[in-house]
PDB file of N, CA and C in Angstrom:
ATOM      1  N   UNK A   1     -24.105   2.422 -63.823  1.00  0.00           N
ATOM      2  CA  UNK A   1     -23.555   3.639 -64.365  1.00  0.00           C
ATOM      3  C   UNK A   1     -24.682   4.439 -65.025  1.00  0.00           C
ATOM      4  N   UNK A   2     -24.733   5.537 -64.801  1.00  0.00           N
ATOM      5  CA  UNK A   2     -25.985   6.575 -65.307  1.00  0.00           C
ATOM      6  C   UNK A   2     -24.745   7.365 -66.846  1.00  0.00           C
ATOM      7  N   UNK A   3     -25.360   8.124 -67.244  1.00  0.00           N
ATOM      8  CA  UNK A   3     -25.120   9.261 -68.144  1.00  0.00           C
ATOM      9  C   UNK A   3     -25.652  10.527 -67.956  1.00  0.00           C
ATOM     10  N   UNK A   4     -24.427  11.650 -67.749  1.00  0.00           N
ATOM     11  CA  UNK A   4     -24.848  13.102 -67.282  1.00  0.00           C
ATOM     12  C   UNK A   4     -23.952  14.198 -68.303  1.00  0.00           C
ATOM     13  N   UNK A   5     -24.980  15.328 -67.759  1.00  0.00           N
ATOM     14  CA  UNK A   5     -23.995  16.045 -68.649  1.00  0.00           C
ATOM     15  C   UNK A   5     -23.287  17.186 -67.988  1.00  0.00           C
ATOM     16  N   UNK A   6     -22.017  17.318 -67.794  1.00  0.00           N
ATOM     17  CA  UNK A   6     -21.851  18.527 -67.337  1.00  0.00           C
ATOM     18  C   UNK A   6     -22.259  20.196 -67.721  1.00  0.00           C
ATOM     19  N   UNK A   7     -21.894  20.816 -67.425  1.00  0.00           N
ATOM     20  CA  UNK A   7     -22.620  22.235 -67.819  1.00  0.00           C
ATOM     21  C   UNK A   7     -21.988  22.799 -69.030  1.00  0.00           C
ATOM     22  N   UNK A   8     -20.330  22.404 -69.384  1.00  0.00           N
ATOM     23  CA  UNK A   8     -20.099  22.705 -71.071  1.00  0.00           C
ATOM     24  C   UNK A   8     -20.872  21.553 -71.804  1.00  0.00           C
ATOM     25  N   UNK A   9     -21.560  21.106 -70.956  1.00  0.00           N
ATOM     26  CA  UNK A   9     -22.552  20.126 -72.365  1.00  0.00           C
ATOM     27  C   UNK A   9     -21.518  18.875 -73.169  1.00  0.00           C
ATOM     28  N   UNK A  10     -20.860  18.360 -72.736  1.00  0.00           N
ATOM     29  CA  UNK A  10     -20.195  17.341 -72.252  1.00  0.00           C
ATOM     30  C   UNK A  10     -20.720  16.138 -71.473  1.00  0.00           C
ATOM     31  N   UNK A  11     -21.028  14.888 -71.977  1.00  0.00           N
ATOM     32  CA  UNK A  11     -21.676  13.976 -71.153  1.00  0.00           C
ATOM     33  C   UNK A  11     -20.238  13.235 -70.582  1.00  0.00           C
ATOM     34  N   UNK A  12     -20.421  12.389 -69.768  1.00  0.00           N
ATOM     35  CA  UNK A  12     -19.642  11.633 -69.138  1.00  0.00           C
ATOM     36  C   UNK A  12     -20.598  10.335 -68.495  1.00  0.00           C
ATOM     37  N   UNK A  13     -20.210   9.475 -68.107  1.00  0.00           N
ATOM     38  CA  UNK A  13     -20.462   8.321 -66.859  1.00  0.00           C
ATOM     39  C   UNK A  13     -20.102   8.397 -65.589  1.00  0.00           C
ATOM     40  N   UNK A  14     -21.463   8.462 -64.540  1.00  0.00           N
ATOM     41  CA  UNK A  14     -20.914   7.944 -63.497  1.00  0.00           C
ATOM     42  C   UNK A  14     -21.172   6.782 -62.661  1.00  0.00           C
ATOM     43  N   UNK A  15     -20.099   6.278 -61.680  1.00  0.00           N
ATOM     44  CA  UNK A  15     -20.984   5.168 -61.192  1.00  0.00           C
ATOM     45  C   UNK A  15     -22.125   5.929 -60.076  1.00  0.00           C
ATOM     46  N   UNK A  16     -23.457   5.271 -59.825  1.00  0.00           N
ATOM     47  CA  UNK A  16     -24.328   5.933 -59.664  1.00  0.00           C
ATOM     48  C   UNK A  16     -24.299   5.333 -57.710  1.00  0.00           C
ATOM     49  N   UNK A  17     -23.337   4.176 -57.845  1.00  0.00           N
ATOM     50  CA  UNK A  17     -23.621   3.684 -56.084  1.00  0.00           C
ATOM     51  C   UNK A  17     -22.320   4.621 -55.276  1.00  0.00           C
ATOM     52  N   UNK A  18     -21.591   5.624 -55.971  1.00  0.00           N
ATOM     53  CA  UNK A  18     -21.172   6.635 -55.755  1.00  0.00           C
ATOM     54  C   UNK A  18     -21.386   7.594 -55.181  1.00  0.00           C
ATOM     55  N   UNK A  19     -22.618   7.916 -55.133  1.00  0.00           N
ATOM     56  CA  UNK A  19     -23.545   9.019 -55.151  1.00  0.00           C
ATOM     57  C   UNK A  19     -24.157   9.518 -53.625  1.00  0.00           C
ATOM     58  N   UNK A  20     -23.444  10.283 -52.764  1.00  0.00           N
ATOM     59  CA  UNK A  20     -23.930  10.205 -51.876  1.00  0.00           C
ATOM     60  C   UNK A  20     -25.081  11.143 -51.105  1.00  0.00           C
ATOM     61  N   UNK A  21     -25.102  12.600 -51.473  1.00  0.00           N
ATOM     62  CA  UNK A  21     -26.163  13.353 -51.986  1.00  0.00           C
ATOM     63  C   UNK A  21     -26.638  14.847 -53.446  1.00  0.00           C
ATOM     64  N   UNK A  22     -27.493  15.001 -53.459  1.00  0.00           N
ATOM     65  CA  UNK A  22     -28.037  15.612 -54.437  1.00  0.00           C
ATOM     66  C   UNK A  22     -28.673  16.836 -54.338  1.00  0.00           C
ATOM     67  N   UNK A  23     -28.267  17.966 -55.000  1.00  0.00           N
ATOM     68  CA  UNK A  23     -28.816  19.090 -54.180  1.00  0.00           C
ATOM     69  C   UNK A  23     -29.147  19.974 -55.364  1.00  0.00           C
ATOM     70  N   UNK A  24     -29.992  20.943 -55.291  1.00  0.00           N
ATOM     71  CA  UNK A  24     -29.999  21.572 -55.964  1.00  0.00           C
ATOM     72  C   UNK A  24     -30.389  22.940 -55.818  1.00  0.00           C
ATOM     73  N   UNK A  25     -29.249  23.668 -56.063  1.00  0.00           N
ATOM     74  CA  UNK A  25     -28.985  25.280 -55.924  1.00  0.00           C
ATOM     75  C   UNK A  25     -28.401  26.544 -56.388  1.00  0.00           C
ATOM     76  N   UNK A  26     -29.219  26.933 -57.913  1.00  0.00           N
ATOM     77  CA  UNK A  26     -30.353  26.339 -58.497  1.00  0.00           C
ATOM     78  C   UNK A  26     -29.723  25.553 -59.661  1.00  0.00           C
ATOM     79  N   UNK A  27     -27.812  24.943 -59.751  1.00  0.00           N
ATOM     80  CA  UNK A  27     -27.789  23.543 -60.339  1.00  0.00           C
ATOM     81  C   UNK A  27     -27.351  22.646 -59.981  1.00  0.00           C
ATOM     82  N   UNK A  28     -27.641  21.552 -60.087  1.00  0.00           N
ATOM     83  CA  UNK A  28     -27.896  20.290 -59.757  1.00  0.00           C
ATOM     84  C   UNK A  28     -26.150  20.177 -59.408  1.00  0.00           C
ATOM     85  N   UNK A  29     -26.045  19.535 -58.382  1.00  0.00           N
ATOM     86  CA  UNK A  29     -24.662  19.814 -57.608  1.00  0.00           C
ATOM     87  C   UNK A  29     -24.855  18.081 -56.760  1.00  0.00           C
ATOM     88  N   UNK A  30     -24.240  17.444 -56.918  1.00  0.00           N
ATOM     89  CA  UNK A  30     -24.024  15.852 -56.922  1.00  0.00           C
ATOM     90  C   UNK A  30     -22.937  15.817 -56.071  1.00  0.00           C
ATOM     91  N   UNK A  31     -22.765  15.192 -54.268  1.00  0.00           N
ATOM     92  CA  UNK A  31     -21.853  15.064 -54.170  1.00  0.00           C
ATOM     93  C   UNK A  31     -21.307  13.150 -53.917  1.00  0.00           C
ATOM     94  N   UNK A  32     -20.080  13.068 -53.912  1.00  0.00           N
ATOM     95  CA  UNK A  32     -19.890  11.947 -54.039  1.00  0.00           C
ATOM     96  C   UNK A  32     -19.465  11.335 -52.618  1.00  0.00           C
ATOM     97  N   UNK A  33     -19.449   9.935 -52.435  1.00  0.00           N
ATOM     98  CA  UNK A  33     -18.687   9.158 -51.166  1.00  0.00           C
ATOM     99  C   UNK A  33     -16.991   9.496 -50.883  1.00  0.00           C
ATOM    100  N   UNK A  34     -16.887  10.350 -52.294  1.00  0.00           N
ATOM    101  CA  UNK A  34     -15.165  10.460 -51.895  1.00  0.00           C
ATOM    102  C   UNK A  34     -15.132  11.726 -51.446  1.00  0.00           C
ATOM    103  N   UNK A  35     -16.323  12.765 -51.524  1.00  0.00           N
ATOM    104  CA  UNK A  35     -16.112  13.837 -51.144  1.00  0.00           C
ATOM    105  C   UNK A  35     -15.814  15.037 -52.283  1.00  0.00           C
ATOM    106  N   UNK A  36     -15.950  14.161 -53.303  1.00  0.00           N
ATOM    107  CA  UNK A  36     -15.646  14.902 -54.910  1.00  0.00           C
ATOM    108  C   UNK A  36     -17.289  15.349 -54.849  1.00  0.00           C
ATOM    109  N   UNK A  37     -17.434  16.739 -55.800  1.00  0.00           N
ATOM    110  CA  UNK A  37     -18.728  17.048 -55.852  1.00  0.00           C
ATOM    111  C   UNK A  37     -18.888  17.683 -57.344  1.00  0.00           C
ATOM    112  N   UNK A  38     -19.846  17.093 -58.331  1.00  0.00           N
ATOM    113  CA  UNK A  38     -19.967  17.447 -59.530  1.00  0.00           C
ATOM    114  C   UNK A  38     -21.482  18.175 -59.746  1.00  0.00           C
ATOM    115  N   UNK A  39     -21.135  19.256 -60.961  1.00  0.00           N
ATOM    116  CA  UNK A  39     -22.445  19.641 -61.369  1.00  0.00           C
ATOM    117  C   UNK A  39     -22.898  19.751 -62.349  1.00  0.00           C
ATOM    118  N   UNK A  40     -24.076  19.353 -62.959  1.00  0.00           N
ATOM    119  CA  UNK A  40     -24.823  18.701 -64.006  1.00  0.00           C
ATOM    120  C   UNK A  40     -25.603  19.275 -64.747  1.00  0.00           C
ATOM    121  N   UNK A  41     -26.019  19.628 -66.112  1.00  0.00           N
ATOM    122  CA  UNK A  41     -27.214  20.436 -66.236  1.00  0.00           C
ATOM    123  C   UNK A  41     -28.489  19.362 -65.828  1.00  0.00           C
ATOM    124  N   UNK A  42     -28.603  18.355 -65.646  1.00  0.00           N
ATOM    125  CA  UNK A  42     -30.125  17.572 -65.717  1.00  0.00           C
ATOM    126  C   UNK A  42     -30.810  17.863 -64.213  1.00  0.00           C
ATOM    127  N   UNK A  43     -31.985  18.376 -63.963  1.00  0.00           N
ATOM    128  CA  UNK A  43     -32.690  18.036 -62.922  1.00  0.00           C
ATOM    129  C   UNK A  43     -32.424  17.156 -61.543  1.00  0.00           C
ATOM    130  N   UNK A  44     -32.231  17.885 -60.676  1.00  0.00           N
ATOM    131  CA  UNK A  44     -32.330  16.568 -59.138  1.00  0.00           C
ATOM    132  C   UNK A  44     -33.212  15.330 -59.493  1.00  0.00           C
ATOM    133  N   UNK A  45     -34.218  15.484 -59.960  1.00  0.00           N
ATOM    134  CA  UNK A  45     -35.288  14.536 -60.204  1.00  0.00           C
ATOM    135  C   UNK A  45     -34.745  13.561 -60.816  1.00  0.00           C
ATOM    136  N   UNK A  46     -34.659  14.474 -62.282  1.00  0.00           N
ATOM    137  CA  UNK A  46     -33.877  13.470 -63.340  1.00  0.00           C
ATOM    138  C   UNK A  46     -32.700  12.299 -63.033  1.00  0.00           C
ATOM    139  N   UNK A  47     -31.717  12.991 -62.020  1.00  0.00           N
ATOM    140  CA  UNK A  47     -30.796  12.272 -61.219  1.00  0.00           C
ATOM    141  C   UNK A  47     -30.608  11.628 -60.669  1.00  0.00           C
ATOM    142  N   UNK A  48     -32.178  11.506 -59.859  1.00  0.00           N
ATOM    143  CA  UNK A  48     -32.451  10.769 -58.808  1.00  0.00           C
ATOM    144  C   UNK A  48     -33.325   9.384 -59.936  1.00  0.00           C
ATOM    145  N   UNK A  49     -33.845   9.750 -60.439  1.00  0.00           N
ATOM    146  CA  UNK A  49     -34.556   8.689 -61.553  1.00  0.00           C
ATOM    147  C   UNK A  49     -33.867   7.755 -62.308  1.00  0.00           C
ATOM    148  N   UNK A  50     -32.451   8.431 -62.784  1.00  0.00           N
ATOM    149  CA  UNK A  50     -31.481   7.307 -63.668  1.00  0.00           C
ATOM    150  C   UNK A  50     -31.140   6.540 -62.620  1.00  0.00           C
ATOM    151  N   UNK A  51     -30.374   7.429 -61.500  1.00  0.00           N
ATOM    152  CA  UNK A  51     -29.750   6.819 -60.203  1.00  0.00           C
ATOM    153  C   UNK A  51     -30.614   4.960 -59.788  1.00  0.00           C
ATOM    154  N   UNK A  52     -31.968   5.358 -59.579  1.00  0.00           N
ATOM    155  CA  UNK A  52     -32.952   4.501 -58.940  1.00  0.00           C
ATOM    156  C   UNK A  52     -33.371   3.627 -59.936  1.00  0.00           C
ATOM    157  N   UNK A  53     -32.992   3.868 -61.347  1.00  0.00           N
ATOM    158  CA  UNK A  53     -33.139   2.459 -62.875  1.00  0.00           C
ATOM    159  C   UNK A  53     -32.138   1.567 -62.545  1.00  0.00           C
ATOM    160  N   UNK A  54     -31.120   2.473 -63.073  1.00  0.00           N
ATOM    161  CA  UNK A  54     -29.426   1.556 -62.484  1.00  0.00           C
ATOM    162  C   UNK A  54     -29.608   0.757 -61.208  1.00  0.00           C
ATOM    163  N   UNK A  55     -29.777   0.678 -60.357  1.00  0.00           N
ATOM    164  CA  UNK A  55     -30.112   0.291 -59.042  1.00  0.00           C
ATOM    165  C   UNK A  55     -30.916  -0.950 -59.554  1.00  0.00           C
ATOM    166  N   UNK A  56     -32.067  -0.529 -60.091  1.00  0.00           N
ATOM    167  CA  UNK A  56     -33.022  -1.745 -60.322  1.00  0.00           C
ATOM    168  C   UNK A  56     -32.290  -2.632 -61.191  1.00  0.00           C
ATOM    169  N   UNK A  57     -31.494  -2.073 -62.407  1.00  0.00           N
ATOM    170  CA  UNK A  57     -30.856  -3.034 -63.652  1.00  0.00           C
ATOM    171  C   UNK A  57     -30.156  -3.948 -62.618  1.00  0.00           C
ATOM    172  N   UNK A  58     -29.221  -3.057 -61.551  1.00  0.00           N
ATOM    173  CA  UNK A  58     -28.307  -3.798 -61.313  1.00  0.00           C
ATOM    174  C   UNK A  58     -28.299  -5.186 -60.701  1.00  0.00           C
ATOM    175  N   UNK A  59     -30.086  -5.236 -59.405  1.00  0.00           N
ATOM    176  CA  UNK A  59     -30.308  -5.683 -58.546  1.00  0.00           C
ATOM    177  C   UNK A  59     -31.431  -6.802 -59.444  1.00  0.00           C
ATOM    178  N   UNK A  60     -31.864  -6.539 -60.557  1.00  0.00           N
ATOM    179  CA  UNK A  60     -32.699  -7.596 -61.275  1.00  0.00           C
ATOM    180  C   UNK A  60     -32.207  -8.749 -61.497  1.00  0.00           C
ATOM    181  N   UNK A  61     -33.145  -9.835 -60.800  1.00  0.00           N
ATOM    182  CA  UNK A  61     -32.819 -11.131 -61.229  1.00  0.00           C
ATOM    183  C   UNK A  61     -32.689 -11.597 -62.640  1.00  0.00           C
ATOM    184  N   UNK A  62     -32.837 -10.924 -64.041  1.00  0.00           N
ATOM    185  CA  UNK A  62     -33.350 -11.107 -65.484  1.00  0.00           C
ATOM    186  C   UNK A  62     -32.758  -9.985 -65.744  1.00  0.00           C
ATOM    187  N   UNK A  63     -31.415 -10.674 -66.478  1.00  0.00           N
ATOM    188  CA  UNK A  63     -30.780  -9.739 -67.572  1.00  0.00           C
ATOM    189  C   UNK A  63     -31.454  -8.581 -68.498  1.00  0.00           C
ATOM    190  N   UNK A  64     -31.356  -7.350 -68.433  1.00  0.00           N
ATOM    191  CA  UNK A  64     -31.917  -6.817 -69.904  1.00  0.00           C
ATOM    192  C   UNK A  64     -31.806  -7.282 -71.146  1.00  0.00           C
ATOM    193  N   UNK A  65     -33.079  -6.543 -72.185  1.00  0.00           N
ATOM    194  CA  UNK A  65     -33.095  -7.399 -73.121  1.00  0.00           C
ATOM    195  C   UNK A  65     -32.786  -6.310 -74.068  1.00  0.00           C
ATOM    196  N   UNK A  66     -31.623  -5.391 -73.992  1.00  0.00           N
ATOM    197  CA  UNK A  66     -31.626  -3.808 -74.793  1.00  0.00           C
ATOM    198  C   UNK A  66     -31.513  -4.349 -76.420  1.00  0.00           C
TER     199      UNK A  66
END
């Protein structure tokens, strides 16, 4: 699960293996595997960066140590 914010500046959770592409024009516009499509103030980059941590947390053999 990442943390985003929508554009009233409102964060929420999403699940991030959800995520099926990422676009940006010129805001960050997220669409999903269900066909739902959300938009974010944070960067494609940024998106793509939490997206690809989560991924690693999830897939690590060694619990975090937060």
């Amino acid at each position: 699960m990442i943390v985003l914010t929508r554009l009233n500046n409102k964060p929420f959770i999403l699940n991030a293996e959800l995520i099926r592409t990422i676009e940006e024009n010129p805001d960050t516009t997220i669409m999903l595997t269900n066909g739902d499509h959300i938009i974010v103030r944070e960067p494609m980059e940024e998106v793509v960066e939490r997206a690809i941590e989560y991924g690693r947390r999830l897939r690590s053999p060694f619990p975090a140590l937060d």
